[in-house]
N, C-alpha and C. Protein backbone atom coordinates (compact mmCIF):
# COMPACT_ATOMS: atom_id res chain seq x y z
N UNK A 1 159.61 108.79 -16.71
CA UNK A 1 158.27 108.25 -16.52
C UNK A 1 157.24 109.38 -16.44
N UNK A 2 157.33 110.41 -15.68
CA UNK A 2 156.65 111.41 -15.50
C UNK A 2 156.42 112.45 -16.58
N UNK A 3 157.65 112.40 -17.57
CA UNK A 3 157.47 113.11 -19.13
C UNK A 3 156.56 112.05 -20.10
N UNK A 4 156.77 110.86 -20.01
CA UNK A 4 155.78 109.82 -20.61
C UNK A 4 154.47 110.45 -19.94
N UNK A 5 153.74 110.22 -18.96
CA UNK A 5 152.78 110.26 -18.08
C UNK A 5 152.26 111.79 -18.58
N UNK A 6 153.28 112.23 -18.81
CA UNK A 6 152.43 113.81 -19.66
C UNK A 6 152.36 114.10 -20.91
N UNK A 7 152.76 113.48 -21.51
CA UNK A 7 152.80 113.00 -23.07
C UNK A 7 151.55 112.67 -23.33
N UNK A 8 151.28 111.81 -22.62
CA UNK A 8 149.85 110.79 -23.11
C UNK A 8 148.93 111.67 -22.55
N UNK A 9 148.89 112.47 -21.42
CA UNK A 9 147.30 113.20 -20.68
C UNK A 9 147.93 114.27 -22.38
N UNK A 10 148.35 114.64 -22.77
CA UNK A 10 148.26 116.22 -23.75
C UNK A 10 147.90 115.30 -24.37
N UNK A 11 148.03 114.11 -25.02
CA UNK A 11 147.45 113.22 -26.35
C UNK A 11 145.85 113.18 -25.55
N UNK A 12 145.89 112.76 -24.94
CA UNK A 12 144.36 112.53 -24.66
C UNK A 12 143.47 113.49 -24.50
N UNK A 13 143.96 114.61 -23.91
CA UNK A 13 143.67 116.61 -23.84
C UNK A 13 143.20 116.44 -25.57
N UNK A 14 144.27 116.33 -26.15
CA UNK A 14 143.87 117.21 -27.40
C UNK A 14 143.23 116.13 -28.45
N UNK A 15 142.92 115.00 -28.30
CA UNK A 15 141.97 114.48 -28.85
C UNK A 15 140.59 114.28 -28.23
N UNK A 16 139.87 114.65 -27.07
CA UNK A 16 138.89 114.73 -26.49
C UNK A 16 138.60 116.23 -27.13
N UNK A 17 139.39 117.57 -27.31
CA UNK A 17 138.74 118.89 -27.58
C UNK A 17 138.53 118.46 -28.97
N UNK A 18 139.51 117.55 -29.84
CA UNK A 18 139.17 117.14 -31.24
C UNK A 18 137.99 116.91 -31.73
N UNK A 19 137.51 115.97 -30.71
CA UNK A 19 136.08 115.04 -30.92
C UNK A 19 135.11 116.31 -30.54
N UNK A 20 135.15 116.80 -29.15
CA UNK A 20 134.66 118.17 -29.14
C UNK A 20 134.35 119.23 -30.50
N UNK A 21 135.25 119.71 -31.33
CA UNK A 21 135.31 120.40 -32.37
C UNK A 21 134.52 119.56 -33.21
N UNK A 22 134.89 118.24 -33.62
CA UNK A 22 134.06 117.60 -34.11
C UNK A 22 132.49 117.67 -34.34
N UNK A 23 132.14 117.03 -33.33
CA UNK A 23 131.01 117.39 -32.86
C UNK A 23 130.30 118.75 -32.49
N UNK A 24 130.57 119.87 -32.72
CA UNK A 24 130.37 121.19 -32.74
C UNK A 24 129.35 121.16 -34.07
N UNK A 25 128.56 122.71 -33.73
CA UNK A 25 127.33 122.91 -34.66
C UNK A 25 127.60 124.40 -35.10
N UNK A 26 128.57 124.66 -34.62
CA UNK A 26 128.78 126.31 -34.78
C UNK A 26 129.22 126.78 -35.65
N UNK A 27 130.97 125.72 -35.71
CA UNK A 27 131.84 126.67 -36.75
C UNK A 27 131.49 125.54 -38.37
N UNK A 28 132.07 126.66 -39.22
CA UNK A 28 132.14 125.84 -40.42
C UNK A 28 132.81 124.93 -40.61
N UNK A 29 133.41 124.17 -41.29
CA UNK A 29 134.00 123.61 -41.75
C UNK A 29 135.27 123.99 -42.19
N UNK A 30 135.53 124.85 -42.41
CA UNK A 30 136.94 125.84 -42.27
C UNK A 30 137.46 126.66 -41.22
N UNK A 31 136.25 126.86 -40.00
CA UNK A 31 136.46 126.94 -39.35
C UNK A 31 137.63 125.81 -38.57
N UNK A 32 136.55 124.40 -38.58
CA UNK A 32 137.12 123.40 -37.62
C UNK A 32 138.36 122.98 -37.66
N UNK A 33 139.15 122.94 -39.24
CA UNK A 33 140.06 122.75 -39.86
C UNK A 33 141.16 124.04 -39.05
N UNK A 34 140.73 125.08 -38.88
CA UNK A 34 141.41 125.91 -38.13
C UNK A 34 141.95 125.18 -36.81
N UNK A 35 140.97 125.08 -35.92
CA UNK A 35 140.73 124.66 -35.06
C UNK A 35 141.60 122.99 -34.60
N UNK A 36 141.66 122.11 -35.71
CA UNK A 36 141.93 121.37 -35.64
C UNK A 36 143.86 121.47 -35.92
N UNK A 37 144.09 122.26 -36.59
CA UNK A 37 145.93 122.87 -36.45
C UNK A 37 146.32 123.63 -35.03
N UNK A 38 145.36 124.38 -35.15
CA UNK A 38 145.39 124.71 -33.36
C UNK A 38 145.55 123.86 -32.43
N UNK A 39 144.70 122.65 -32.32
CA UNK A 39 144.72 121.76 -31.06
C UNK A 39 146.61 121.00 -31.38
N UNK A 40 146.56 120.77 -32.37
CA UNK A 40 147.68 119.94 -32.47
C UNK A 40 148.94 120.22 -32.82
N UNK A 41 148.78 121.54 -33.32
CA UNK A 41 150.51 122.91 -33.63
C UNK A 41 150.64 123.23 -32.45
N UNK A 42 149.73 124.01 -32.05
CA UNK A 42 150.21 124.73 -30.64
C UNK A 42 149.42 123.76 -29.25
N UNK A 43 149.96 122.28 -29.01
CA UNK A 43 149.27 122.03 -28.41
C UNK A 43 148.68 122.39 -26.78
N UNK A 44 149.02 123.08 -26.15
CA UNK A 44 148.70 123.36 -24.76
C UNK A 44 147.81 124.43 -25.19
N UNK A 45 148.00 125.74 -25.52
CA UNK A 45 147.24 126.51 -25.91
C UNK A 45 146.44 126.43 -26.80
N UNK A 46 146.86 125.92 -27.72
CA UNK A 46 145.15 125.57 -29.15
C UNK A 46 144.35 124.54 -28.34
N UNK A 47 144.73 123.71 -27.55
CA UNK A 47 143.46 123.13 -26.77
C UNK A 47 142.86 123.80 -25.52
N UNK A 48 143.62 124.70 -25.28
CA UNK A 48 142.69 125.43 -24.17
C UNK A 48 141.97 126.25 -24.56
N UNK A 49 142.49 127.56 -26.02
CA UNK A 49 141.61 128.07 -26.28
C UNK A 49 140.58 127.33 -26.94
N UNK A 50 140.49 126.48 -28.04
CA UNK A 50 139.39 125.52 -28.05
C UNK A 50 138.50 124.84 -27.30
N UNK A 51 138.82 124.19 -26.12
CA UNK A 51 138.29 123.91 -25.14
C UNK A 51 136.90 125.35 -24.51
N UNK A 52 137.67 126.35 -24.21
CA UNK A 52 136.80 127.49 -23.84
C UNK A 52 135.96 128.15 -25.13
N UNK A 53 136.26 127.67 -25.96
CA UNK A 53 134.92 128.19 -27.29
C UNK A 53 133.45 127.03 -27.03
N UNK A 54 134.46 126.13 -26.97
CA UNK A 54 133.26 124.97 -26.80
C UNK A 54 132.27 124.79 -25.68
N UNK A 55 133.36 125.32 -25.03
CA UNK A 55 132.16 125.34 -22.87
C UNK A 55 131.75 126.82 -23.26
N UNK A 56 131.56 127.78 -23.76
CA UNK A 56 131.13 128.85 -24.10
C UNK A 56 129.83 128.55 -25.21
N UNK A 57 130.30 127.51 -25.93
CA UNK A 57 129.14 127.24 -26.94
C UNK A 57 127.63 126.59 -25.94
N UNK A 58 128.67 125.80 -25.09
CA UNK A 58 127.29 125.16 -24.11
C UNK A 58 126.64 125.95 -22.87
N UNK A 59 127.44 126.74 -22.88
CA UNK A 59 127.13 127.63 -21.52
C UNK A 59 126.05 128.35 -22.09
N UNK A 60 126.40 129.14 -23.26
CA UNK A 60 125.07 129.94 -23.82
C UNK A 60 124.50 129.52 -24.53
N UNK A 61 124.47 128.57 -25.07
CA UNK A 61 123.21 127.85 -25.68
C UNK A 61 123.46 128.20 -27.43
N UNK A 62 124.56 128.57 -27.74
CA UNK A 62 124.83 128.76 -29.18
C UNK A 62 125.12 127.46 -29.87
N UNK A 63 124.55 126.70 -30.16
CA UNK A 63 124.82 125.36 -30.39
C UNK A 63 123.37 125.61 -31.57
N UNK A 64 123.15 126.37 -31.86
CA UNK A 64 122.18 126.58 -32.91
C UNK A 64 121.09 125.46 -32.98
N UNK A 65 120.59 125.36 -31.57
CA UNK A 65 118.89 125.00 -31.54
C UNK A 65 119.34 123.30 -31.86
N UNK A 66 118.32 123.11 -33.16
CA UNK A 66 117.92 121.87 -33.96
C UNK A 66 118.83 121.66 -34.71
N UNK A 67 120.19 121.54 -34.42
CA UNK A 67 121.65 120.65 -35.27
C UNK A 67 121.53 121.91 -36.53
N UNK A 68 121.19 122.66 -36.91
CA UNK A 68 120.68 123.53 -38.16
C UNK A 68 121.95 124.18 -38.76
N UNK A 69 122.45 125.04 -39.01
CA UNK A 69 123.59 125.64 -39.34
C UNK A 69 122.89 127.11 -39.66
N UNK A 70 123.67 127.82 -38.50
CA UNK A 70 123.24 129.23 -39.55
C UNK A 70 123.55 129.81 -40.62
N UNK A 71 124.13 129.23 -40.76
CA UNK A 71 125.26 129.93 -42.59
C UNK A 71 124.44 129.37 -43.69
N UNK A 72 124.38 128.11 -43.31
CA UNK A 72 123.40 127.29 -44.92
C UNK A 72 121.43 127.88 -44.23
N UNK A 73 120.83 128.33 -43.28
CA UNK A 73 119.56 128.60 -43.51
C UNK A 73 118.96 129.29 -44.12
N UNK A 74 119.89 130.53 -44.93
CA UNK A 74 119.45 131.40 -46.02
C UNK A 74 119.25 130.52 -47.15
N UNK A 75 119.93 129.50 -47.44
CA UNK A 75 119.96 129.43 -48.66
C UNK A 75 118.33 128.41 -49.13
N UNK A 76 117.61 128.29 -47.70
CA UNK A 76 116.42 127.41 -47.84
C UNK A 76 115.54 128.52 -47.62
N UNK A 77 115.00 128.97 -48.77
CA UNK A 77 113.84 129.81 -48.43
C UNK A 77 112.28 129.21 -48.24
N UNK A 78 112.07 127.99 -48.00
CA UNK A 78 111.10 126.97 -48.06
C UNK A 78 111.33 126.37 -46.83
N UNK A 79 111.83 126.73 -46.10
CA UNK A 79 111.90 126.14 -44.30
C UNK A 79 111.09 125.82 -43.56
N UNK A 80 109.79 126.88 -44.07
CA UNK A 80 108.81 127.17 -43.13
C UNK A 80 108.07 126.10 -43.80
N UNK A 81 107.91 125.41 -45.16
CA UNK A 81 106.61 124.56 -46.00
C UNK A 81 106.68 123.42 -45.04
N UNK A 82 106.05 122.58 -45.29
CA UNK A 82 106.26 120.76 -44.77
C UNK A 82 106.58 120.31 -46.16
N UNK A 83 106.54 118.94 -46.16
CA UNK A 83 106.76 118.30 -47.50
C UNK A 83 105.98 118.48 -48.61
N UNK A 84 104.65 119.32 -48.16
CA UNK A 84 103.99 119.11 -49.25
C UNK A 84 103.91 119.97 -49.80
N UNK A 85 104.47 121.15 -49.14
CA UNK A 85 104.49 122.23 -50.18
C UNK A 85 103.41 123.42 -49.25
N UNK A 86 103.03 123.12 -48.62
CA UNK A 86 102.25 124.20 -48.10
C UNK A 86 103.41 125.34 -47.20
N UNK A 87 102.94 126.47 -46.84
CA UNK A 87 103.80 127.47 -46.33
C UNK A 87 102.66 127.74 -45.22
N UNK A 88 103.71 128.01 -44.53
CA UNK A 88 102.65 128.02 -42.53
C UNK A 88 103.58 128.79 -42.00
N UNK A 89 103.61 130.41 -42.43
CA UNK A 89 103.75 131.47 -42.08
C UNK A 89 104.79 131.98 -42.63
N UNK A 90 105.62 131.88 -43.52
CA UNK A 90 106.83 132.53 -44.00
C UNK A 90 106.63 133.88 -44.00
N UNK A 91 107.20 135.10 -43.38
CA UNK A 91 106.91 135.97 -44.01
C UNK A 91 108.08 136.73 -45.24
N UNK A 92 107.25 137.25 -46.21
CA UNK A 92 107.82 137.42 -47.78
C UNK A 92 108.29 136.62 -48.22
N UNK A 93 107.42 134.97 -48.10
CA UNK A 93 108.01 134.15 -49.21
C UNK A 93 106.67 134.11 -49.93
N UNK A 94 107.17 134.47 -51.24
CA UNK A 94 106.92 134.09 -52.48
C UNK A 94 105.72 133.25 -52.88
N UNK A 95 106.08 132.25 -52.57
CA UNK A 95 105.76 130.97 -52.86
C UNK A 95 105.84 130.12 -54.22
N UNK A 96 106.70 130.72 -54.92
CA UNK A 96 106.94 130.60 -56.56
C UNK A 96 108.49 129.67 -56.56
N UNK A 97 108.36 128.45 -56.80
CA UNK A 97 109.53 127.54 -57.33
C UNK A 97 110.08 127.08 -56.97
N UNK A 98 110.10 126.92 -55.41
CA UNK A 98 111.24 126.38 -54.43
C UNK A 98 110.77 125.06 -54.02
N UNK A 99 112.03 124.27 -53.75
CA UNK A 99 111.34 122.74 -53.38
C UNK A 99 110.88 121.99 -53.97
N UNK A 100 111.50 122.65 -55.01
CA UNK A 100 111.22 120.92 -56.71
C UNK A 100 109.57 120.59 -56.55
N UNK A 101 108.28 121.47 -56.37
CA UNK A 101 106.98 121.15 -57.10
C UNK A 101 106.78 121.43 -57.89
């Protein structure tokens, strides 16, 4: 009964850090996939060290602001425009071609 009874808290452990990873703003997408063999290969340890990336993500505030991704914000050099196309402070953008006008 007591090996049942711990069966199910590690199932429930390592699908709560799942949804956790899930819901993360940090890692990539190949990251999480990491992350996600971790929680469930090595389960006691891939969910603890997972667990402590994630209370580390909230503790310092690396959760990258506004849901944003830092990896894909290079590739928008038009961040700074609104919809219409105006630019409200970029500095060294261009202003030549970006944003389908």
């Amino acid at each position: 009964m007591l090996l049942l009874a711990l069966g199910f808290l590690l199932i429930l452990v390592n699908a709560a850090v799942t949804v956790g990873v899930v819901r993360s703003t940090v890692h990539e997408p190949a990251q999480k996939v990491f992350q996600f063999l971790l929680i469930w290969l090595v389960p006691i340890i891939g969910a603890g060290i997972s667990w402590y990336v994630l209370r580390e993500e909230v503790r310092t505030g690396t959760s990258r602001g506004g849901g944003g991704n830092e990896y894909l914000h290079w590739n928008y050099p038009d961040r700074n425009e609104d919809r219409s196309g105006h630019d409200h402070g970029s500095a060294g953008h261009d202003g030549g071609g970006h944003g389908g006008h």
